[in-house]
Protein backbone atom coordinates (compact mmCIF):
# COMPACT_ATOMS: atom_id res chain seq x y z
CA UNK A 1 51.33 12.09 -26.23
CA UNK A 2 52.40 11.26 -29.57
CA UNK A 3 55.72 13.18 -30.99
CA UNK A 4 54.09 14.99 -33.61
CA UNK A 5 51.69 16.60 -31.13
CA UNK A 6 54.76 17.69 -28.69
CA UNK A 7 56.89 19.29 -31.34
CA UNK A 8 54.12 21.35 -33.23
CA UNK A 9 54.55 25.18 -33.82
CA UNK A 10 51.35 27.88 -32.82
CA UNK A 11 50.00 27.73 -36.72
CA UNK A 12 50.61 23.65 -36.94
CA UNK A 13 48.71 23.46 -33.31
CA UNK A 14 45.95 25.92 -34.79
CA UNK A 15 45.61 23.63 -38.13
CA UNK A 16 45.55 20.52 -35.78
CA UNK A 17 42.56 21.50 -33.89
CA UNK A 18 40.95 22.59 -37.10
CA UNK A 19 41.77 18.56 -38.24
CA UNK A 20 40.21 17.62 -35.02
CA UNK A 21 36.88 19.34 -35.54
CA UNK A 22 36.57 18.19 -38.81
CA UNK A 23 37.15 14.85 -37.94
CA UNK A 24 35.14 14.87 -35.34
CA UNK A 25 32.05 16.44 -37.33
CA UNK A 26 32.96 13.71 -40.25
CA UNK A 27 33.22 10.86 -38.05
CA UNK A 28 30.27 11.69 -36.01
CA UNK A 29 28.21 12.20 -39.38
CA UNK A 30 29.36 8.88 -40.91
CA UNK A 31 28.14 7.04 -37.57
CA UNK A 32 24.89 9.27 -37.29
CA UNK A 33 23.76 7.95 -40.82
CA UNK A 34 25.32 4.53 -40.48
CA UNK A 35 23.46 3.67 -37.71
CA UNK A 36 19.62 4.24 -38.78
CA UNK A 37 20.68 2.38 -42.07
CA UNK A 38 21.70 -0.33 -39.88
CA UNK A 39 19.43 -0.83 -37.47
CA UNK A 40 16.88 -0.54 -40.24
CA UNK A 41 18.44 -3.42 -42.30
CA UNK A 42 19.19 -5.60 -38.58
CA UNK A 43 15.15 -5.09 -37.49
CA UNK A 44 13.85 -5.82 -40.91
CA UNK A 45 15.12 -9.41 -41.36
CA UNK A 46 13.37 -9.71 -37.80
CA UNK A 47 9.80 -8.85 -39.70
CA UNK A 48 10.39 -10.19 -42.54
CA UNK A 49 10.62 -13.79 -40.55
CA UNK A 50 7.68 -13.10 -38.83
CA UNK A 51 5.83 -12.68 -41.73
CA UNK A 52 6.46 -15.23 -43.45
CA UNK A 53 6.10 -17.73 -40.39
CA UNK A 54 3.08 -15.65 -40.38
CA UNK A 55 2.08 -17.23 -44.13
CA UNK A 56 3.20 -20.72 -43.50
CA UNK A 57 0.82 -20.79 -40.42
CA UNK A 58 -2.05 -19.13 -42.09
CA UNK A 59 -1.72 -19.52 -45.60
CA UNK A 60 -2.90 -16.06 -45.73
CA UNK A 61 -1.27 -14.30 -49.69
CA UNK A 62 -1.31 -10.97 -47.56
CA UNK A 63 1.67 -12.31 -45.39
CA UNK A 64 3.76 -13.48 -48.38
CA UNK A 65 3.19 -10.43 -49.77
CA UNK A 66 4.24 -8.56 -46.98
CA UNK A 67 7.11 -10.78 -46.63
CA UNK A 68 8.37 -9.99 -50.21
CA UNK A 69 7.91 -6.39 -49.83
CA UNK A 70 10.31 -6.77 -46.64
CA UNK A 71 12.56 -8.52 -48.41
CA UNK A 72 12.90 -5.81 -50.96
CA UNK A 73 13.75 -3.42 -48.41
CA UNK A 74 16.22 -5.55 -46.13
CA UNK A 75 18.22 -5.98 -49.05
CA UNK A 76 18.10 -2.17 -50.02
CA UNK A 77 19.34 -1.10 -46.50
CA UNK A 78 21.57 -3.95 -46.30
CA UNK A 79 23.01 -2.35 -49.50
CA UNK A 80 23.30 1.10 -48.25
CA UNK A 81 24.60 -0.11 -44.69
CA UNK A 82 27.58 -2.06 -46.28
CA UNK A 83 28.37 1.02 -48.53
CA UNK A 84 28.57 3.13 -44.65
CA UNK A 85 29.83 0.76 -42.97
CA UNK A 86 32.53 0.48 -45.19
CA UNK A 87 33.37 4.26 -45.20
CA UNK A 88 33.23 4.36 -41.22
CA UNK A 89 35.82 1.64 -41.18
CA UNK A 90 38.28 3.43 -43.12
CA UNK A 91 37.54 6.77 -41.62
CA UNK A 92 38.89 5.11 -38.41
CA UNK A 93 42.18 4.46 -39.71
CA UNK A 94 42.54 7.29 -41.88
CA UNK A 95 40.88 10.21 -39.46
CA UNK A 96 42.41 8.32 -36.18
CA UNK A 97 45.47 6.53 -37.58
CA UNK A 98 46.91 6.97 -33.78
CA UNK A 99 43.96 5.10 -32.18
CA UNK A 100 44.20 2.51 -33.99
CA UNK A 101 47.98 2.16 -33.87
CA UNK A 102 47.04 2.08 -30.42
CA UNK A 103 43.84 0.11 -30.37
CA UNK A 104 44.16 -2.43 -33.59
CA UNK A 105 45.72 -4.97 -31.79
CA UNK A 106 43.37 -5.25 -28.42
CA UNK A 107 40.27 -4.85 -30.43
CA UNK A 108 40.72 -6.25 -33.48
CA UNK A 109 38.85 -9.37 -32.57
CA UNK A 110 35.18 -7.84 -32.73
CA UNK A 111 35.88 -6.39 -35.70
CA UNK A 112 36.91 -9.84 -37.50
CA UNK A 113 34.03 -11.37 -35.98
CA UNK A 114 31.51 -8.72 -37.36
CA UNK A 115 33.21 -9.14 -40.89
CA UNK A 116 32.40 -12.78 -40.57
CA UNK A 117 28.84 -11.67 -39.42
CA UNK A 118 28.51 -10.03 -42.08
CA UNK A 119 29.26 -12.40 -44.31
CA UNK A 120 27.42 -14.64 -43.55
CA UNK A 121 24.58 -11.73 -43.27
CA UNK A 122 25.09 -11.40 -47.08
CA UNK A 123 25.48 -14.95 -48.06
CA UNK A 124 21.67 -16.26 -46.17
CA UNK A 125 20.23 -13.32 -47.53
CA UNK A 126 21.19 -13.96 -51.15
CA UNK A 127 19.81 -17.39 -50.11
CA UNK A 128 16.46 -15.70 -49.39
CA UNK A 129 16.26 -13.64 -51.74
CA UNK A 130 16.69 -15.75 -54.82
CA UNK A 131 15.58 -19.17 -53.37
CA UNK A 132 11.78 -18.87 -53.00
CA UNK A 133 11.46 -21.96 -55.65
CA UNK A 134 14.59 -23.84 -54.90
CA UNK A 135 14.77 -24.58 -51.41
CA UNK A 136 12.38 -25.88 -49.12
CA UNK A 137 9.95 -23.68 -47.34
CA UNK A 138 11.67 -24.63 -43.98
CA UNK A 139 15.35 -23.50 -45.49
CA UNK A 140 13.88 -20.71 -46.83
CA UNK A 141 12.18 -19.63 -43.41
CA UNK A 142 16.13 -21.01 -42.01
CA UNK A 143 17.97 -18.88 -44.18
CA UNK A 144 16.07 -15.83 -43.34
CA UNK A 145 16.78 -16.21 -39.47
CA UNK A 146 20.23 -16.24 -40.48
CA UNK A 147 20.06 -12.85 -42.05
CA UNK A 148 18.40 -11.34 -38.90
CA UNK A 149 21.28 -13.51 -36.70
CA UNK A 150 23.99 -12.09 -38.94
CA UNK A 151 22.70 -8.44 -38.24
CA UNK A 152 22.39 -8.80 -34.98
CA UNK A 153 25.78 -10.40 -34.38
CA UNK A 154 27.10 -7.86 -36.58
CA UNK A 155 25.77 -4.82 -34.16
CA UNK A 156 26.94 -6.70 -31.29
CA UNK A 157 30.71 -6.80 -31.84
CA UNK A 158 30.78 -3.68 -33.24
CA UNK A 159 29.21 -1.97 -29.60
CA UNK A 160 31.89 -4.05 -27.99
CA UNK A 161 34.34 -2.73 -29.35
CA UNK A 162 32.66 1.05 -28.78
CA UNK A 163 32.03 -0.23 -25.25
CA UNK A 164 36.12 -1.01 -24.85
CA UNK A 165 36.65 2.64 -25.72
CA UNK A 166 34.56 3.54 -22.78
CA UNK A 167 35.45 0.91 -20.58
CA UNK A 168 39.26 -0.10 -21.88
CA UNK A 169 40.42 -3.64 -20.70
CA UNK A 170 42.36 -6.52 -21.84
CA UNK A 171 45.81 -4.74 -21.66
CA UNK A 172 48.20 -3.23 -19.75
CA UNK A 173 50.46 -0.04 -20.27
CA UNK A 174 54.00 -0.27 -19.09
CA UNK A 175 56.49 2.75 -20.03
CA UNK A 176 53.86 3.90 -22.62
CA UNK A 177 53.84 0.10 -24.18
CA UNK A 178 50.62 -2.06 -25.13
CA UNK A 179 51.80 -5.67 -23.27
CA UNK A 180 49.39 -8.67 -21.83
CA UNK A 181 46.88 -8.00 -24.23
CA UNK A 182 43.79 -10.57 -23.91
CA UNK A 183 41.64 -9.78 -26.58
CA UNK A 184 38.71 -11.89 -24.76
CA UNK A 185 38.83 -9.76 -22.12
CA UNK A 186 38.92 -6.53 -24.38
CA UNK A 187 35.66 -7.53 -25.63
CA UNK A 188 34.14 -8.55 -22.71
CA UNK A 189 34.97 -4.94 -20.88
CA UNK A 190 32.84 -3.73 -18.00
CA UNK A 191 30.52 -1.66 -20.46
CA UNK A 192 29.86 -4.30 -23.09
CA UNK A 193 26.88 -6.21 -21.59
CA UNK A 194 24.82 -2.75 -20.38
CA UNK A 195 25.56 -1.31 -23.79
CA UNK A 196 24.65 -4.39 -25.83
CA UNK A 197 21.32 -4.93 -24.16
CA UNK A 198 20.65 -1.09 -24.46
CA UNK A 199 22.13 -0.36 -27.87
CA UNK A 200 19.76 -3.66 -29.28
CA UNK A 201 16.59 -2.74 -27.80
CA UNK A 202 16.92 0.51 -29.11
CA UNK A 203 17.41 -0.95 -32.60
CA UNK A 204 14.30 -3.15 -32.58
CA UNK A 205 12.75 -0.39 -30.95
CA UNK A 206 13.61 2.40 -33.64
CA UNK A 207 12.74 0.27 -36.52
CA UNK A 208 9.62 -1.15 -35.68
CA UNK A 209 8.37 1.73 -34.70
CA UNK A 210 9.60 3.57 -37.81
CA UNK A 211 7.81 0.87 -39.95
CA UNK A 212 4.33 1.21 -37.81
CA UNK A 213 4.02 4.76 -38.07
CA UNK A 214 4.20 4.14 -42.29
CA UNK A 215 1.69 1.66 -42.09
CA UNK A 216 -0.33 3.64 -39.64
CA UNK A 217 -0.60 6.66 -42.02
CA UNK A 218 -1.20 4.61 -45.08
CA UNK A 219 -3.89 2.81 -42.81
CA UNK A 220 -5.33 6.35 -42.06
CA UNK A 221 -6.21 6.63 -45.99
CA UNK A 222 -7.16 3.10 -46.45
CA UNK A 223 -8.71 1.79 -43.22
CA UNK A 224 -9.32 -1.79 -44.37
CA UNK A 225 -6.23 -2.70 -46.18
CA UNK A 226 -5.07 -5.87 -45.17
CA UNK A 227 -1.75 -5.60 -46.32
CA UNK A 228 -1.06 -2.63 -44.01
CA UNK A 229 -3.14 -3.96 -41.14
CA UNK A 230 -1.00 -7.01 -41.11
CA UNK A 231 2.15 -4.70 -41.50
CA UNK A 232 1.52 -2.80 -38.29
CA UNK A 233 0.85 -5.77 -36.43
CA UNK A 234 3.95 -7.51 -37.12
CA UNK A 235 5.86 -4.06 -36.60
CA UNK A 236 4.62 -2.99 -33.26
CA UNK A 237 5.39 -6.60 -32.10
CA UNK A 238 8.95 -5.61 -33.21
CA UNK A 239 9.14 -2.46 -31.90
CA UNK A 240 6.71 -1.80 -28.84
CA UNK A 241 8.21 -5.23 -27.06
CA UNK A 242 11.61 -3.80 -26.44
CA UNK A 243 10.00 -0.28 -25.62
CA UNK A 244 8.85 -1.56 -22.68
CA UNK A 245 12.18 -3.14 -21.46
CA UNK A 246 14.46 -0.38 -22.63
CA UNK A 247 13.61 2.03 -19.28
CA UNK A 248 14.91 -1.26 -17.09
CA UNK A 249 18.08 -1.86 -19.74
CA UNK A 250 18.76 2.48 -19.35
CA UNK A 251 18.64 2.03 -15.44
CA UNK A 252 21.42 -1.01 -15.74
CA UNK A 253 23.22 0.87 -18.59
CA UNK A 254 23.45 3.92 -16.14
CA UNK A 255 24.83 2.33 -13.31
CA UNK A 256 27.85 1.21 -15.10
CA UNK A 257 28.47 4.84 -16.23
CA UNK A 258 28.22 5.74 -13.12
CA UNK A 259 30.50 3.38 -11.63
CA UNK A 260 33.04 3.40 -14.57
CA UNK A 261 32.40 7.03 -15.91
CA UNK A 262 31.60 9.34 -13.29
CA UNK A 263 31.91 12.67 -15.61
CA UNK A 264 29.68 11.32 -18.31
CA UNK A 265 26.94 10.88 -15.49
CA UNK A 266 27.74 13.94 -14.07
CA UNK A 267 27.57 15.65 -17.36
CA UNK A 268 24.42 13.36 -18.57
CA UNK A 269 22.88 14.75 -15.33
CA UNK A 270 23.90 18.08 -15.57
CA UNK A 271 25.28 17.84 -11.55
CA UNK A 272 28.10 19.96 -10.38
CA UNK A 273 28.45 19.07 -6.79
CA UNK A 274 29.90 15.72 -4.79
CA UNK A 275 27.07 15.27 -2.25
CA UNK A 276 24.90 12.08 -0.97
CA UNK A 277 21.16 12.29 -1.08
CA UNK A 278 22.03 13.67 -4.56
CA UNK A 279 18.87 14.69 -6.24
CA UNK A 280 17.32 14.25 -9.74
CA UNK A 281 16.39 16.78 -11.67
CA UNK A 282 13.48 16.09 -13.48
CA UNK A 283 12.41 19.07 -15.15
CA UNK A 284 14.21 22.68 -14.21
CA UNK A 285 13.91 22.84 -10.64
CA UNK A 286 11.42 20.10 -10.13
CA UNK A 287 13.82 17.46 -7.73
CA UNK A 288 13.46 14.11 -6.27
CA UNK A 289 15.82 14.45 -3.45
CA UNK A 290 18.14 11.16 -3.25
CA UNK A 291 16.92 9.80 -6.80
CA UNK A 292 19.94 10.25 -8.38
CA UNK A 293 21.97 8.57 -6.09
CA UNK A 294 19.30 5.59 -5.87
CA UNK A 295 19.56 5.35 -9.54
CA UNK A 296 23.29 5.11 -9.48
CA UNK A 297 24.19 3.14 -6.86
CA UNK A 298 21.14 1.86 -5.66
CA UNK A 299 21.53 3.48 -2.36
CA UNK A 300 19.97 7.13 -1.68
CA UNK A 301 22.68 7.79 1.15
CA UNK A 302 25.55 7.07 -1.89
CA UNK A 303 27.42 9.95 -2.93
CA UNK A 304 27.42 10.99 -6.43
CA UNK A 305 30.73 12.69 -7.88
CA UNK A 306 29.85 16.06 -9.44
CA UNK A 307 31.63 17.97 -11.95
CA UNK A 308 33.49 20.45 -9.62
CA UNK A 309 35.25 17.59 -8.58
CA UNK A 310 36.82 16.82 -11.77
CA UNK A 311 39.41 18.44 -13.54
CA UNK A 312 38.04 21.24 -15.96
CA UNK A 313 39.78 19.76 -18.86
CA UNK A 314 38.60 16.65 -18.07
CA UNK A 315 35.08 18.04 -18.69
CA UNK A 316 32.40 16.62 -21.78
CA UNK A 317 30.43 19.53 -23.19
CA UNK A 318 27.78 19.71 -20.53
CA UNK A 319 24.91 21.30 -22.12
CA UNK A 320 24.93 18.87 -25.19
CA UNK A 321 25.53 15.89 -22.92
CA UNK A 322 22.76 16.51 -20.72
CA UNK A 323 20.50 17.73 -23.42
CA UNK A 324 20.44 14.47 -25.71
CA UNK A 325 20.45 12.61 -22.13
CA UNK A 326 17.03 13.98 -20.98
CA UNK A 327 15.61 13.45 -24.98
CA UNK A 328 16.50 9.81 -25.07
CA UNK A 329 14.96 9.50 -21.44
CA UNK A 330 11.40 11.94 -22.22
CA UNK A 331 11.31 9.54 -25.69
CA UNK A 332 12.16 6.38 -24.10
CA UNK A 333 9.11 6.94 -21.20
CA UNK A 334 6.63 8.45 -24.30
CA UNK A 335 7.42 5.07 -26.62
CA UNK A 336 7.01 2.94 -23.49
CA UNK A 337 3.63 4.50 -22.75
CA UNK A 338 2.38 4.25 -26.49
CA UNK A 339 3.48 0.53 -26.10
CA UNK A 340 0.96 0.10 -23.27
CA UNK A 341 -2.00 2.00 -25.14
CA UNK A 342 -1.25 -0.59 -28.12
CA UNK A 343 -1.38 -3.51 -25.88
CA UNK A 344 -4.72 -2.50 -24.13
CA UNK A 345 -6.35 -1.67 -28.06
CA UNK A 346 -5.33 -4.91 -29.22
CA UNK A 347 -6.90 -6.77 -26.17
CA UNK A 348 -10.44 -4.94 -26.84
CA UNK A 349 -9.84 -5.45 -30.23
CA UNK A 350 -9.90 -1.78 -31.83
CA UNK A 351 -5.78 -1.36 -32.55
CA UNK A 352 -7.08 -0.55 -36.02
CA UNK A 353 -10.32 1.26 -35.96
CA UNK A 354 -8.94 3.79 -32.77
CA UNK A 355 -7.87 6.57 -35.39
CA UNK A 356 -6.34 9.10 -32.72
CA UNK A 357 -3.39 5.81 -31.42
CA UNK A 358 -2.76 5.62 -35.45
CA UNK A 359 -2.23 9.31 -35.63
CA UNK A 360 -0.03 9.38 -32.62
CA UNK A 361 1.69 6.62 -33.99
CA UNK A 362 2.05 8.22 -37.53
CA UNK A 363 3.67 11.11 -35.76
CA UNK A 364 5.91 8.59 -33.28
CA UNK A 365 7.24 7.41 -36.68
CA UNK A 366 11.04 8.98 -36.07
CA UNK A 367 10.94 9.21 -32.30
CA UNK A 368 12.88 5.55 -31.93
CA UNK A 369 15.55 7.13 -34.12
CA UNK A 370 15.94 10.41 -32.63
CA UNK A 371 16.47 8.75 -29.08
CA UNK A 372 18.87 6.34 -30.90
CA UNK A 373 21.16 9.17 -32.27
CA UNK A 374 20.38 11.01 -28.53
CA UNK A 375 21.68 8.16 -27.06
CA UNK A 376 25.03 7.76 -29.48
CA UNK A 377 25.40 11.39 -28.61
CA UNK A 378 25.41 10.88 -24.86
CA UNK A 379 28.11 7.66 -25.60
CA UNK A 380 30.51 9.25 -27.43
CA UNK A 381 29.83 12.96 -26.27
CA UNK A 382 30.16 12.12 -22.86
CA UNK A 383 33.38 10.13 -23.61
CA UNK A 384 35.16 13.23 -24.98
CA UNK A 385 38.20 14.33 -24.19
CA UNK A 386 38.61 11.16 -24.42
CA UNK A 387 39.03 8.65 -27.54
CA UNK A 388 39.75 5.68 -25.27
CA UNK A 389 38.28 6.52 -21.68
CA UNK A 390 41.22 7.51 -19.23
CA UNK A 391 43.72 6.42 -21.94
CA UNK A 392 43.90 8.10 -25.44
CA UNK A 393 42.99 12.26 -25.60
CA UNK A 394 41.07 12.85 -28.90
CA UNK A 395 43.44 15.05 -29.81
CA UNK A 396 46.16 12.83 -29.43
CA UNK A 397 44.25 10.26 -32.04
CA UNK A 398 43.33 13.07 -34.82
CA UNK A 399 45.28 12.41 -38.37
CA UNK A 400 48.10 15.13 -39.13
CA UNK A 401 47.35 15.06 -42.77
CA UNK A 402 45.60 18.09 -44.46
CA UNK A 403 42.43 17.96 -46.31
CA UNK A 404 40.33 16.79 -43.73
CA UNK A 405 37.24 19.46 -44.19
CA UNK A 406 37.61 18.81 -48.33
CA UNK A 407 36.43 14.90 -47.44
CA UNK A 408 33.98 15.69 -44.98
CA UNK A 409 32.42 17.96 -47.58
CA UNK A 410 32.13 15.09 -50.15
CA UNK A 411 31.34 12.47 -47.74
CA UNK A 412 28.47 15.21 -46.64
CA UNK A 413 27.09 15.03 -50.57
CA UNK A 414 27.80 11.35 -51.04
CA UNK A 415 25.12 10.80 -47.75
CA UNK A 416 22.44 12.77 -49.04
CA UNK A 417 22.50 11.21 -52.53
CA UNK A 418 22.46 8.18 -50.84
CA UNK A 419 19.37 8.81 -48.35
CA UNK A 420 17.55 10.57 -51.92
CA UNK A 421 17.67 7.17 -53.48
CA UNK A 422 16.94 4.67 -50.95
CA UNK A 423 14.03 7.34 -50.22
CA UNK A 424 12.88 6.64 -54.05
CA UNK A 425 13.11 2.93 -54.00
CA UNK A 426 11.63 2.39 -50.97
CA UNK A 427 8.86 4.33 -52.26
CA UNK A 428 8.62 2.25 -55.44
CA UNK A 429 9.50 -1.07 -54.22
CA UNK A 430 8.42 -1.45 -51.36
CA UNK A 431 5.40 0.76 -50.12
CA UNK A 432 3.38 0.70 -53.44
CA UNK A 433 -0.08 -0.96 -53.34
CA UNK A 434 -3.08 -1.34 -55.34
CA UNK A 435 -5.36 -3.07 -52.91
């Protein structure tokens, strides 16, 4: 534990934990926000693409309008995602200066490689945006495939990283000392692949499904626009594909919480007692006897290690943990479903004329995001008391500097300005239409 912690009188201690919830609520704000801004501006590109492939194809105006509308709002969320992005990365040195004492050395790689992502995020997308008439239409098509690369690459060292704190390797601790450090093997942890695959789907997922339900309702007041007819094609492509593949990815991402964090499944579970043939609990006391244990080990006779068997302190807050568990899982099955009822519309041909899938689509419209932040919840919830799983206490990482509640208060304002006005341009730039 670090000195400062050790040596700290009953009103310091008090103050520290007041830090530490602060922190916490600031940091877990910064991230919540962050991330739809994010996945909004790494899913976008991915549309934006297809529509204009769509209009190189076709010929059709309606795609390269829809791709220029797109383009309007990648650039607005890239925008707003740098400006977060930005403050998360100095909240972790400034709200956690211990973990990354710590940590900056063993993860440090991922986080260079998702500045160069970025990068070269903003440099292909300046490309796009301002190159209609001076590159070729294949560079131009190029360049904006780079964008949606960059974002993607972007998210994926970032979630290694987040994996490493959940899954810490690439080191070894001798007399309290950081030595052997393979930053390779940091980044490749035990948790990185599971929550890659998971944390990606989810993106595509969120945002596709965000955009569909817009187009949906607009298509609800105008039936036979083009413009959004071709919109919520391209978008459920985006988001219903990885709907259907996320269950599978959730199954593979549990089993390596289960094998590497056996209080975060216990707590994501809600189960208290060691046993084989453990059950899962589906809704109150509705069971499936050995389901949980087939789920985490693949093996109903395979006993799964329950909360009384871990040290109190050791503990993640149960009821919050298990509660944004069983949303992302009740959304995950719903959005899954919805993707099969769009598949079988679109084969009879009526995805646009069957008014009751739009209007459960226009009210799907923030589902993928609320089992996105569910799902961040159950990471870094489930994690706690631990920053770095097994290694680093929260506690021990928290800043000992004063004013902590004074910046979460203006980082609170600063994020709601900041939704208001991407709210208003969206509005203006990119949804308008006359047609």
């Amino acid at each position: 534990m670090p000195e400062y912690v050790a040596c700290l009188e009953p009103d310091s201690l008090r103050f520290n934990m007041d830090s530490l919830f602060a922190a916490r609520w600031q940091m877990g704000l910064s991230l919540a926000f962050h991330i739809v801004f994010a996945v909004i501006g790494m899913a976008m590109p991915v549309m934006m693409v297809v529509a204009e492939g769509l209009w190189l194809r076709t010929g059709q105006p309606v795609y390269l309008d829809l791709t220029k509308r797109w383009a309007k709002g990648t650039a607005i969320f890239f925008a707003v995602g740098a400006v977060s992005g930005t403050v998360l990365s100095f909240e972790l040195g400034l709200l956690w200066p211990h973990f990354m004492e710590f940590a900056g050395g063993i993860i440090g790689m991922p986080f260079s490689l998702e500045g160069f992502a970025f990068f070269l995020e903003a440099i292909f997308l300046g490309v796009y945006l301002y190159g209609w008439d001076r590159v070729s239409r294949a560079a131009h098509l190029l360049s904006g495939v780079m964008v949606a690369l960059g974002g993607a690459f972007s998210a994926i060292f970032v979630v290694t990283a987040n994996a490493w704190m959940n899954t810490p390797a690439g080191f070894r601790l001798v007399d309290g000392r950081v030595v052997d450090v393979n930053p390779v093997a940091a980044m490749m942890n035990p948790a990185a692949g599971a929550q890659v695959l998971h944390m990606m789907l989810a993106a595509y997922m969120a945002a596709g499904l965000a955009v569909a339900g817009v187009h949906a309702g607009l298509l609800l007041r105008r039936p036979t626009n083009r413009l959004h007819r071709s919109a919520l094609r391209v978008a459920l492509l985006v988001g219903l594909v990885p709907a259907l593949a996320q269950p599978l990815s959730g199954d593979f991402a549990g089993r390596v919480v289960a094998r590497m964090q056996p209080a975060k499944l216990a707590a994501m579970e809600s189960h208290f007692d060691t046993q084989a043939w453990a059950p899962l609990r589906i809704v109150g006391p509705i069971a499936i006897p050995g389901g949980l244990s087939v789920l985490a080990h693949g093996d109903p006779n395979a006993t799964v290690v329950g909360l009384n068997d871990i040290p109190r302190e050791n503990w993640p807050p149960v009821a919050a943990v298990h509660v944004a568990f069983q949303t992302m899982v009740a959304i995950g099955f719903f959005l899954a479903a919805l993707a099969i009822w769009a598949a079988w519309l679109a084969w009879r041909g009526t995805l646009y004329q069957s008014r009751n899938f739009l209007r459960v689509l226009v009210m799907s419209t923030p589902l993928g995001f609320l089992a996105l932040e569910a799902g961040w919840v159950v990471t870094e919830l489930g994690r706690q008391p631990w920053i770095i799983q097994g290694v680093m206490r929260t506690s021990e990482a928290v800043t000992p500097m004063p004013g902590v509640g004074v910046s979460l208060a203006v980082v609170t304002i600063i994020y709601i300005g900041l939704a208001l006005i991407v709210t208003v341009l969206m509005r203006r730039r990119v949804l308008q239409t006359h047609a």
